[in-house]
Protein backbone atom coordinates (compact mmCIF):
# COMPACT_ATOMS: atom_id res chain seq x y z
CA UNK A 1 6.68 75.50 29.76
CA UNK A 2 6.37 76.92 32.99
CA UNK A 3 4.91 74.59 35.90
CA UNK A 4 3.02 76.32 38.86
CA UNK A 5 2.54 73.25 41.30
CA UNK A 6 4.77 72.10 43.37
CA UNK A 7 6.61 68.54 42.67
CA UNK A 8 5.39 65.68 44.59
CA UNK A 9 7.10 64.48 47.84
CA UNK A 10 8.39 61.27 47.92
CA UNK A 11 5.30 59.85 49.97
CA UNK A 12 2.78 61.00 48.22
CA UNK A 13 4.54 59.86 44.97
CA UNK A 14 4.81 56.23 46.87
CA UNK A 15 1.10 56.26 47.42
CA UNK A 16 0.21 57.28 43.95
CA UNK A 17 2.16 55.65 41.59
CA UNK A 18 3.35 51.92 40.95
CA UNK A 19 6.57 50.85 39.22
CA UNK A 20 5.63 48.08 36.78
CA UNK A 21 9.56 46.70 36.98
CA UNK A 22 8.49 46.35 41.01
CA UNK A 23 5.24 44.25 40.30
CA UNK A 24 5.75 40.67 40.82
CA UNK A 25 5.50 38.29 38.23
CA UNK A 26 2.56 35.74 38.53
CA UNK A 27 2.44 32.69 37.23
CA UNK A 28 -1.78 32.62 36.45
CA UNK A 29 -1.17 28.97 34.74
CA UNK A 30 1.11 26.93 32.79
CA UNK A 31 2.22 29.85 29.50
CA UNK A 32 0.25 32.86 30.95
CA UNK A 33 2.33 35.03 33.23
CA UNK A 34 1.06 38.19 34.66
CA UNK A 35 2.06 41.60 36.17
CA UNK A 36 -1.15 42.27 38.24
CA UNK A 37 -2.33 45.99 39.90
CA UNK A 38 -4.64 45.23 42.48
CA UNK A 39 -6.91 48.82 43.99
CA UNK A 40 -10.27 49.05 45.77
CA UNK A 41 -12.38 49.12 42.94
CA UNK A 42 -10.19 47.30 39.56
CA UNK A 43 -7.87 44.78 39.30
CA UNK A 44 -5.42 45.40 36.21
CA UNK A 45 -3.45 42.38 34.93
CA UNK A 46 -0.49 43.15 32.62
CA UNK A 47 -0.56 39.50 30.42
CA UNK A 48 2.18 37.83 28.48
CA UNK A 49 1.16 34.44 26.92
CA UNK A 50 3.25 31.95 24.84
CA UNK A 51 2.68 31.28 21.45
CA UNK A 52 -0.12 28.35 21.02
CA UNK A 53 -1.24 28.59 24.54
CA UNK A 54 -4.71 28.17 25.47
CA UNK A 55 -7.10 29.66 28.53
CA UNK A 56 -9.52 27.32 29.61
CA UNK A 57 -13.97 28.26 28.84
CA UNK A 58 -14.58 30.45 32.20
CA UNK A 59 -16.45 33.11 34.02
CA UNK A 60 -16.30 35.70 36.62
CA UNK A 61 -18.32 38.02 38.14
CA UNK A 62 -16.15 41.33 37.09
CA UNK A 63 -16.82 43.03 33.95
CA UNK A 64 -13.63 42.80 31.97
CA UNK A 65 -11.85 44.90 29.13
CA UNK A 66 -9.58 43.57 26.99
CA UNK A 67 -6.60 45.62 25.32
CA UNK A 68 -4.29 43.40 22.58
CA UNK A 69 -0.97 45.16 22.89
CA UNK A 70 1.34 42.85 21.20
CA UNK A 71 0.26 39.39 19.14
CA UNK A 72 -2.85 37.86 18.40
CA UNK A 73 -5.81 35.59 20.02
CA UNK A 74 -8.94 33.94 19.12
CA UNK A 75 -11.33 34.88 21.89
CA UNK A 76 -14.23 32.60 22.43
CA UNK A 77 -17.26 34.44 24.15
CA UNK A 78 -20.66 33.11 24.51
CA UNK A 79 -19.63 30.31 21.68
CA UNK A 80 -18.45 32.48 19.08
CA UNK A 81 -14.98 33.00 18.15
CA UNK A 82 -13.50 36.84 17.78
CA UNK A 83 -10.17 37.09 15.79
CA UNK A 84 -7.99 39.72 18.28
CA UNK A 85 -4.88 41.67 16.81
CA UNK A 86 -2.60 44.62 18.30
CA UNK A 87 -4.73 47.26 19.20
CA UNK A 88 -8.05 45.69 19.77
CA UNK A 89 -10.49 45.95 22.94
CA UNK A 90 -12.80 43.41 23.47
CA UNK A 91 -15.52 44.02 26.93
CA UNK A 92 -16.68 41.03 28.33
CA UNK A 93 -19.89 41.65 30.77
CA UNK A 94 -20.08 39.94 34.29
CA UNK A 95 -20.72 36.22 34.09
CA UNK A 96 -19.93 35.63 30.04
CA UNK A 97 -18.15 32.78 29.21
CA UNK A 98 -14.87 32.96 27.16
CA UNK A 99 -11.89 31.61 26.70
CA UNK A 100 -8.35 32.02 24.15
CA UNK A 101 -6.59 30.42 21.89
CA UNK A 102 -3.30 32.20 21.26
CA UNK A 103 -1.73 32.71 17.91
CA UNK A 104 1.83 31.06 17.18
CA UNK A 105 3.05 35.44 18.05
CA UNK A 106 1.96 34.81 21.42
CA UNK A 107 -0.21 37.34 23.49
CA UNK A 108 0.85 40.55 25.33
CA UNK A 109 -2.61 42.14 26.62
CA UNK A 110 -3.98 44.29 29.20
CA UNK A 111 -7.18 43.77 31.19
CA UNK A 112 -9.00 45.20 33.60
CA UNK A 113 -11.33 43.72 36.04
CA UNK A 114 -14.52 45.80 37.66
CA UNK A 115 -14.93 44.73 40.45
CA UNK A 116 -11.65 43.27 41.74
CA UNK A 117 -10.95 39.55 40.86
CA UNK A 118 -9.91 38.21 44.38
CA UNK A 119 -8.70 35.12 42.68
CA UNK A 120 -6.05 36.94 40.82
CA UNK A 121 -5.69 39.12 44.07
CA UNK A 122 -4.75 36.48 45.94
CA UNK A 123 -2.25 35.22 43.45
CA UNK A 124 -0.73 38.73 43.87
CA UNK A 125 -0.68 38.40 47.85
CA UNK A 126 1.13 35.01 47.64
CA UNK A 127 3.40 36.18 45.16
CA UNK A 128 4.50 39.36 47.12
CA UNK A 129 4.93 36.75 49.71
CA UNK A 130 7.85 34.66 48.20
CA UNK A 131 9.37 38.14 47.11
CA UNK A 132 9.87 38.87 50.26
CA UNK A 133 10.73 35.55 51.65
């Protein structure tokens, strides 16, 4: 296949796109570490939790989806529990309680946050921060 545009230069391939191996890892809380993608508008958050783990009841003001790549969770939203496997997306609107219990196969997820979560933002700042240090 032919291709008619002309490759990237190297700074506009910098500004564009982000090597997950050059993310930090972020500790979020004791078993849930996270490679987070912070932009204007979303904050993505590449999760790994251990087995048995659990995320506290909580709420935010972004909208968040949930994508299950790898284990399984019980979700709790809004005081119902929702059985999560590989491959599910659950959205959670602005302010809705939830929470996760993780299976004994851990968690690998993705989620994305509309708008930004500064908390997790700022965990990203502070982690560049020791990178570099």
């Amino acid at each position: 296949m032919e291709k008619k545009e002309p490759p990237a230069t190297q700074e506009e391939f910098n500004k564009r796109v982000i090597r997950y191996r050059d993310v930090p890892i972020v500790d979020l809380f004791p078993g849930v570490k996270s490679h987070i993608v912070a932009t204007e508008k979303i904050t993505l958050q590449f999760l790994t939790e251990a087995p048995n783990c659990q995320s506290p009841i909580h709420h935010h003001e972004a909208e968040q989806t949930m994508i299950v790549t790898g284990g399984a969770c019980d979700m709790t939203v809004d005081g119902k529990l929702y059985h999560l496997e590989e491959g599910d997306v659950i959205i959670l609107p602005s302010n809705l309680e939830h929470g996760t219990y993780v299976s004994d196969r851990g968690l690998r997820a993705i989620d994305i946050f509309s708008p930004p979560r500064q908390d997790i933002v700022a965990k990203l700042e502070e982690a560049k921060k020791k990178a570099q240090s």
